[in-house]
PDB file of N, CA and C in Angstrom:
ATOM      1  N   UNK A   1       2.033 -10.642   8.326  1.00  0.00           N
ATOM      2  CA  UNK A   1       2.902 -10.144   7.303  1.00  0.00           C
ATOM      3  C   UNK A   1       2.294  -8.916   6.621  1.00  0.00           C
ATOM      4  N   UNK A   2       1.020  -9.090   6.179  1.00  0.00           N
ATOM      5  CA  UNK A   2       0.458  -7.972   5.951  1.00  0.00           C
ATOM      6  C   UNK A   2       0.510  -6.321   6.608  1.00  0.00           C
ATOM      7  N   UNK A   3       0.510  -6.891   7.548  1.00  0.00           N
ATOM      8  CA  UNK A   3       0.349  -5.306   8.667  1.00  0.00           C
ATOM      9  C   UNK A   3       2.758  -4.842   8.346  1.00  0.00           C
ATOM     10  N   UNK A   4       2.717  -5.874   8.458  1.00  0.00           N
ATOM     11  CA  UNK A   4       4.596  -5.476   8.605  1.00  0.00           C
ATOM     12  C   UNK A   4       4.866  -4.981   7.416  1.00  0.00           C
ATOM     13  N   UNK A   5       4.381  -5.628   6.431  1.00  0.00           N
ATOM     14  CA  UNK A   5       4.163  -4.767   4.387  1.00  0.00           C
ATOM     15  C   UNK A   5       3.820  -3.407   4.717  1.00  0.00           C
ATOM     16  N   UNK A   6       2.693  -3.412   5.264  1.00  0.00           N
ATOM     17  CA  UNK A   6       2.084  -2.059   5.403  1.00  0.00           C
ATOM     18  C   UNK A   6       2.929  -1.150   5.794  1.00  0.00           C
ATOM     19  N   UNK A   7       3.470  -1.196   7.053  1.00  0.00           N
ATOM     20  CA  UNK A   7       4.380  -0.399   7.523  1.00  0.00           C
ATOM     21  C   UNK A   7       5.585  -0.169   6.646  1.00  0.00           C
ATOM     22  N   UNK A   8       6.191  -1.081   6.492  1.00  0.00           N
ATOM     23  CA  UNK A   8       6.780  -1.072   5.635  1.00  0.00           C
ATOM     24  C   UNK A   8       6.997   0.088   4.034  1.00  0.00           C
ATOM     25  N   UNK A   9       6.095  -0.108   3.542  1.00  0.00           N
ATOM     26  CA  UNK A   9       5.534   0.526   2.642  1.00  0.00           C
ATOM     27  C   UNK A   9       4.885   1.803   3.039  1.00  0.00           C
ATOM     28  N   UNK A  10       3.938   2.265   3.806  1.00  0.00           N
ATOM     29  CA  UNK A  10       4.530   3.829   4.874  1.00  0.00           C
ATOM     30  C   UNK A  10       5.542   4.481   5.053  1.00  0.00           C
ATOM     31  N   UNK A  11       6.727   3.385   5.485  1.00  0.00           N
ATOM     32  CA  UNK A  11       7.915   4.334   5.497  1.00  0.00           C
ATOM     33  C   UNK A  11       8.545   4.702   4.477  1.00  0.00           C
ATOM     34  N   UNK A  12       8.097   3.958   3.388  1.00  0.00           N
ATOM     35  CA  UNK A  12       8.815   4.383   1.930  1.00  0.00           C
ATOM     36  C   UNK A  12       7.846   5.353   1.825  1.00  0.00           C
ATOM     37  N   UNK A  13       6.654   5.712   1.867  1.00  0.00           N
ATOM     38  CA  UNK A  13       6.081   6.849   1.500  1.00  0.00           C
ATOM     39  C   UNK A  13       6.759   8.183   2.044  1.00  0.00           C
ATOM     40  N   UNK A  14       6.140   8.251   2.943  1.00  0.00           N
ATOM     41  CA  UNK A  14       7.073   9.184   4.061  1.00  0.00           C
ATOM     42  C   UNK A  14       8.798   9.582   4.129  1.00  0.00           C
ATOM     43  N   UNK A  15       9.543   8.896   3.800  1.00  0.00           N
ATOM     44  CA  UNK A  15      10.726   8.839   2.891  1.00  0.00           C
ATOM     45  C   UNK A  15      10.734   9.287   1.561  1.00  0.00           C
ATOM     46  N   UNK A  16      10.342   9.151   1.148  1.00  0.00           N
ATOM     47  CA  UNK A  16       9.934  10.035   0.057  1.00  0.00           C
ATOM     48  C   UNK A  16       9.597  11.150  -0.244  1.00  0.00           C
ATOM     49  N   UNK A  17       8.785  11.739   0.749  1.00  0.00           N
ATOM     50  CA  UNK A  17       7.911  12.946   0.992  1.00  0.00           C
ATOM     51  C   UNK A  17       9.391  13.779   1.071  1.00  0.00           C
ATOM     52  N   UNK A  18      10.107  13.211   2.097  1.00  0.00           N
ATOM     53  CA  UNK A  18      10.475  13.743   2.922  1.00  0.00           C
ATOM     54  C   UNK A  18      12.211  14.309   1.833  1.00  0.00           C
ATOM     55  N   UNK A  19      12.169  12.927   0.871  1.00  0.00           N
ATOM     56  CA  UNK A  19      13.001  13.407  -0.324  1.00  0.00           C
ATOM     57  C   UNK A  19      12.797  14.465  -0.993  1.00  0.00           C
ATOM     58  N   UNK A  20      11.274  14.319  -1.276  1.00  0.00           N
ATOM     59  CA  UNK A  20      11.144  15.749  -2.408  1.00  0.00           C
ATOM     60  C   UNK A  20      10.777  16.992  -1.959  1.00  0.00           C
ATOM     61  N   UNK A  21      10.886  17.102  -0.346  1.00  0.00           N
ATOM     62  CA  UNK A  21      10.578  18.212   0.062  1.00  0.00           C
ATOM     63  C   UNK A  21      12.493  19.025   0.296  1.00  0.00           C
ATOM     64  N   UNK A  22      13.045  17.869   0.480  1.00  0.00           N
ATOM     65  CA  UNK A  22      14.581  18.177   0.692  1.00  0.00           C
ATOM     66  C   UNK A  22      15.166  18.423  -0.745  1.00  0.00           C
ATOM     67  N   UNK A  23      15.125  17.760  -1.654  1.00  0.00           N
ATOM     68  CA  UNK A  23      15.165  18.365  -2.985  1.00  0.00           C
ATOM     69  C   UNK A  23      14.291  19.348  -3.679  1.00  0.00           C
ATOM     70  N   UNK A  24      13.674  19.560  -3.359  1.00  0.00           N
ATOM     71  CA  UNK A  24      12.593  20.736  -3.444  1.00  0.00           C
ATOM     72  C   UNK A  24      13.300  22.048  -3.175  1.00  0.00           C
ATOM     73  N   UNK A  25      13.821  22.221  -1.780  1.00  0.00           N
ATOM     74  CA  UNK A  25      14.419  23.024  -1.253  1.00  0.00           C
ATOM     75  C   UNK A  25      15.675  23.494  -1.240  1.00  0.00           C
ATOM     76  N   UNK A  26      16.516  22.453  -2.009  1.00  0.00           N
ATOM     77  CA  UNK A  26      17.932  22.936  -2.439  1.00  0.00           C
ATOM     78  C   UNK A  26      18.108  23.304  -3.871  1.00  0.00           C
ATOM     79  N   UNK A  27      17.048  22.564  -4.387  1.00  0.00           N
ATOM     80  CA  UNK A  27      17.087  22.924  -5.734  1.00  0.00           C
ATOM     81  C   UNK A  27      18.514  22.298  -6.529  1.00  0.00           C
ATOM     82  N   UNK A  28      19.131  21.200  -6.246  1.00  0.00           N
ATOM     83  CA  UNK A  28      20.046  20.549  -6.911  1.00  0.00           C
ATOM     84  C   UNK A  28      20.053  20.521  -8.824  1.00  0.00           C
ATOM     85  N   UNK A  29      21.205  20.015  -9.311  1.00  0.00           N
ATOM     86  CA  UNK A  29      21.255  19.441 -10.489  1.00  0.00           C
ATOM     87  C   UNK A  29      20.367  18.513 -10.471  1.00  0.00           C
ATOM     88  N   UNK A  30      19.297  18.340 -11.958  1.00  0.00           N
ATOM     89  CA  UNK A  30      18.237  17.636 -12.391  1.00  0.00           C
ATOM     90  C   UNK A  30      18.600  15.838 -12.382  1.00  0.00           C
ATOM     91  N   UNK A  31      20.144  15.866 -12.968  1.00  0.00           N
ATOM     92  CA  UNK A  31      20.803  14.617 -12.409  1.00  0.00           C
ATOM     93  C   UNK A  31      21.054  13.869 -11.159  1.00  0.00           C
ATOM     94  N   UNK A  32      21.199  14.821 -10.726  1.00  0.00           N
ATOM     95  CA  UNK A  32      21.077  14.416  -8.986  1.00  0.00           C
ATOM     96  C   UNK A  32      19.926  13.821  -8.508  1.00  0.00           C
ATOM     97  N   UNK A  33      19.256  14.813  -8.871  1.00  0.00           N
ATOM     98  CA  UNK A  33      17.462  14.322  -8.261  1.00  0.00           C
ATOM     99  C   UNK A  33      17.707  13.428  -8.960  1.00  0.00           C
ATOM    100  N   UNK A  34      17.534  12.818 -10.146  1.00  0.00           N
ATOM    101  CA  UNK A  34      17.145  11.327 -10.943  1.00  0.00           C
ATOM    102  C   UNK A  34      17.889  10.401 -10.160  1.00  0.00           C
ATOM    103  N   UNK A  35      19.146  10.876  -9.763  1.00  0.00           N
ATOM    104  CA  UNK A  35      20.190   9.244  -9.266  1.00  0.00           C
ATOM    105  C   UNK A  35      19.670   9.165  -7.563  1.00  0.00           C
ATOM    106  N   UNK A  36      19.348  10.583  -6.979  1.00  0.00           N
ATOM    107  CA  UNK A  36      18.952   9.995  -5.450  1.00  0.00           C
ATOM    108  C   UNK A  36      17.405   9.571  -5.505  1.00  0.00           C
ATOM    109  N   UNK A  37      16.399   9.765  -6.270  1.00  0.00           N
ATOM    110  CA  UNK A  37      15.295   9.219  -6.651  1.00  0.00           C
ATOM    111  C   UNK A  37      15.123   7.508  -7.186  1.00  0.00           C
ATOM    112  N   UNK A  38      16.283   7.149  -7.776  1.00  0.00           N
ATOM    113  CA  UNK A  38      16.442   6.160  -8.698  1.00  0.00           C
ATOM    114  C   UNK A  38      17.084   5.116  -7.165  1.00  0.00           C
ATOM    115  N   UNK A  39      18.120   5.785  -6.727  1.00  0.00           N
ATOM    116  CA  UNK A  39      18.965   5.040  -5.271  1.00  0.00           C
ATOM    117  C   UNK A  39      17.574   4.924  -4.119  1.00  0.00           C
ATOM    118  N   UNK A  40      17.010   5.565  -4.289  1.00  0.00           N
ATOM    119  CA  UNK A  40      15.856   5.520  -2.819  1.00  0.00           C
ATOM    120  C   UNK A  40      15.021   4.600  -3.567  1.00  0.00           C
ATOM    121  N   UNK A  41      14.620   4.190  -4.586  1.00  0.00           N
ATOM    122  CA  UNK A  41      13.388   3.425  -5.079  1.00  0.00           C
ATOM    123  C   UNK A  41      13.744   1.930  -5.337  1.00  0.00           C
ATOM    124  N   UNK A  42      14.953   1.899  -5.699  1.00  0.00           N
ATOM    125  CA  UNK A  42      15.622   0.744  -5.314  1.00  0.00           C
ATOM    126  C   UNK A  42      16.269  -0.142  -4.382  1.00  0.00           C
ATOM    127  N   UNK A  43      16.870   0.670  -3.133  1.00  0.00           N
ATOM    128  CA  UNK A  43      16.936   0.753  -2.529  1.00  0.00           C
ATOM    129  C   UNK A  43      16.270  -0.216  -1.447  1.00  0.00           C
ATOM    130  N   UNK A  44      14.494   0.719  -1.928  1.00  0.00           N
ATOM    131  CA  UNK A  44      13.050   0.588  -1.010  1.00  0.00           C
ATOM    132  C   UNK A  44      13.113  -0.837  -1.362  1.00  0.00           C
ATOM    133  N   UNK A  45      13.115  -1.106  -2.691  1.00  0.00           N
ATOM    134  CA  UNK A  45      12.259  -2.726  -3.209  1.00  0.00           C
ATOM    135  C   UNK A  45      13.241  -3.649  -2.929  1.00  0.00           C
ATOM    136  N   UNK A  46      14.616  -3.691  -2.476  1.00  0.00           N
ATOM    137  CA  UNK A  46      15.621  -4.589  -1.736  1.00  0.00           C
ATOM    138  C   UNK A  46      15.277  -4.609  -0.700  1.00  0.00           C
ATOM    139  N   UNK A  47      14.970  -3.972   0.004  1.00  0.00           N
ATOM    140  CA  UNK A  47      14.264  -4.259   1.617  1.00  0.00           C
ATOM    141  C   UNK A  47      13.448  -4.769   1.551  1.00  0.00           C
ATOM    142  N   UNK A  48      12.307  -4.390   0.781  1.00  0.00           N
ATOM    143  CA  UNK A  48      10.800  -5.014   0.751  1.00  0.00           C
ATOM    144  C   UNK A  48      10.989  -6.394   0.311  1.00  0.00           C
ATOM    145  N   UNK A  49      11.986  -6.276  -1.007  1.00  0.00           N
ATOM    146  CA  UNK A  49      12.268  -7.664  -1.511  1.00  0.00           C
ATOM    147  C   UNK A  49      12.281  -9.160  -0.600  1.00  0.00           C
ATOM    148  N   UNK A  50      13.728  -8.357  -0.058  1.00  0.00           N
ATOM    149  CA  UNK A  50      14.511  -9.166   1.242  1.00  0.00           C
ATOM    150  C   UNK A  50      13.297  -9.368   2.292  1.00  0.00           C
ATOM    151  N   UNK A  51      12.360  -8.706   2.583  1.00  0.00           N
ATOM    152  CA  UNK A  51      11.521  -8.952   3.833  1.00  0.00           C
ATOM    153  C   UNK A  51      10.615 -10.078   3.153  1.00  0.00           C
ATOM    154  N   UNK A  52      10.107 -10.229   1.855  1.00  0.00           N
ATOM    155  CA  UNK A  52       9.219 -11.043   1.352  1.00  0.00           C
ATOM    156  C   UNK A  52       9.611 -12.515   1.375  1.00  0.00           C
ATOM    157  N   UNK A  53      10.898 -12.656   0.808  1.00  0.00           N
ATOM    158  CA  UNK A  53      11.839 -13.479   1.008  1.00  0.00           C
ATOM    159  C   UNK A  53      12.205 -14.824   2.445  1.00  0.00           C
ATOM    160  N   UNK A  54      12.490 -13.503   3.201  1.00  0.00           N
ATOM    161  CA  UNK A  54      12.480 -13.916   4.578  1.00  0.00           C
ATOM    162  C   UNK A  54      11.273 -14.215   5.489  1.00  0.00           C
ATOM    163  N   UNK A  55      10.300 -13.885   4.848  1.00  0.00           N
ATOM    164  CA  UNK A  55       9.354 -14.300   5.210  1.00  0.00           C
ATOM    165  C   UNK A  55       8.209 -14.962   4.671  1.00  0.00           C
ATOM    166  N   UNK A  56       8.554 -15.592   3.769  1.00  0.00           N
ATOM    167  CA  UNK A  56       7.985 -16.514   2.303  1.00  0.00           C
ATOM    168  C   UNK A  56       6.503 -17.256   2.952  1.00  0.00           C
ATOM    169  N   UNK A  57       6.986 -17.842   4.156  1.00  0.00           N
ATOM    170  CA  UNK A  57       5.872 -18.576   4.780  1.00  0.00           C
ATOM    171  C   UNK A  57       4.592 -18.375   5.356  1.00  0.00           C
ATOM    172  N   UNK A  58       4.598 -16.837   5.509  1.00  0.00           N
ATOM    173  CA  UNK A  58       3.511 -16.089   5.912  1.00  0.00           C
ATOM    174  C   UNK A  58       2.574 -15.529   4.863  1.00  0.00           C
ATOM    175  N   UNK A  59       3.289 -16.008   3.392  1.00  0.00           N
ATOM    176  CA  UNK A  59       2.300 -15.180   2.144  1.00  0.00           C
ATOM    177  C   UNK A  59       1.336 -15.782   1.962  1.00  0.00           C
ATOM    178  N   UNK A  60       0.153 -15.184   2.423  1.00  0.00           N
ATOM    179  CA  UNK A  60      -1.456 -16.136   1.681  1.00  0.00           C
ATOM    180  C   UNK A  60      -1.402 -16.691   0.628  1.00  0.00           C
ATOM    181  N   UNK A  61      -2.416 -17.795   0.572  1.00  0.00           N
ATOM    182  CA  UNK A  61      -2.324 -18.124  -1.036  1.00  0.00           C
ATOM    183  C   UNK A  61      -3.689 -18.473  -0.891  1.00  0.00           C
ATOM    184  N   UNK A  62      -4.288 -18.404  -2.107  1.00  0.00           N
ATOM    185  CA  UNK A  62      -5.839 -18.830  -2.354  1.00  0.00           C
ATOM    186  C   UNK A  62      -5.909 -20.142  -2.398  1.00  0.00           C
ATOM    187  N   UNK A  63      -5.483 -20.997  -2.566  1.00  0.00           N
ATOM    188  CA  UNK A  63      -6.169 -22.499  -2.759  1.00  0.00           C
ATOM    189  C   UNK A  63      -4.807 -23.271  -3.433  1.00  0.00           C
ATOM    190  N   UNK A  64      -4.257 -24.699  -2.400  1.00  0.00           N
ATOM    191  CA  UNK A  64      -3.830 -25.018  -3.385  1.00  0.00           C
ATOM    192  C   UNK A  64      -3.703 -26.501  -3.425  1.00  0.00           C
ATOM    193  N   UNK A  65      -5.518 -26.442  -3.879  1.00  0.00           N
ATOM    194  CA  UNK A  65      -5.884 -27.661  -3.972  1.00  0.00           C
ATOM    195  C   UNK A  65      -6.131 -27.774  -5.514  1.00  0.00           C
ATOM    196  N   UNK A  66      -5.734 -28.524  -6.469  1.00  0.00           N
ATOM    197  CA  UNK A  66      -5.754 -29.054  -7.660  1.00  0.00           C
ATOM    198  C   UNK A  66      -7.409 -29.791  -7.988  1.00  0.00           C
ATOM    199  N   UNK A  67      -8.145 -29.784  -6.886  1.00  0.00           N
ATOM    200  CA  UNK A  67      -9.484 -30.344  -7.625  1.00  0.00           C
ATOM    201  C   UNK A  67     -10.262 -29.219  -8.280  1.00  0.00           C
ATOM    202  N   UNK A  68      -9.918 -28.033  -8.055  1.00  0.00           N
ATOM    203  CA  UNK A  68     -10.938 -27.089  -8.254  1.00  0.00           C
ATOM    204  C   UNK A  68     -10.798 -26.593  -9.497  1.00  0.00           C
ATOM    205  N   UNK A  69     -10.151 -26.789 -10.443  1.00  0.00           N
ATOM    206  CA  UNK A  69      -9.899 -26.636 -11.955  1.00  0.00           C
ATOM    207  C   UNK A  69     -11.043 -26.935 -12.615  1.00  0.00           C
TER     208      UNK A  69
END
């Protein structure tokens, strides 16, 4: 799960890049940029969300043994 996060989270980088180099270059209304910035970041964390979700069973956990308190 880790390595699939990772990637995961890469492509939102790179998506991104790839936003502010395209808004960069048209130079849009300041509103615009905020709502396609605001739509891509949300967007990102519904996927990521949904993947965490769907894959609940693969999340490490440190200990969950109750003697060690």
């Amino acid at each position: 799960m880790v390595k699939a996060l990772t990637i995961r989270f890469g492509v939102m980088c790179v998506g991104m890049a790839i936003l502010d180099v395209v808004l960069n270059l048209t130079n849009p209304n300041p509103n615009l940029v905020m709502l396609a910035v605001m739509v891509y970041v949300v967007g990102g964390a519904l996927v990521i969300g949904r993947y965490c979700i769907a894959h609940e069973d693969e999340i490490p956990v440190r200990c969950r043994d109750d003697r060690r308190r």
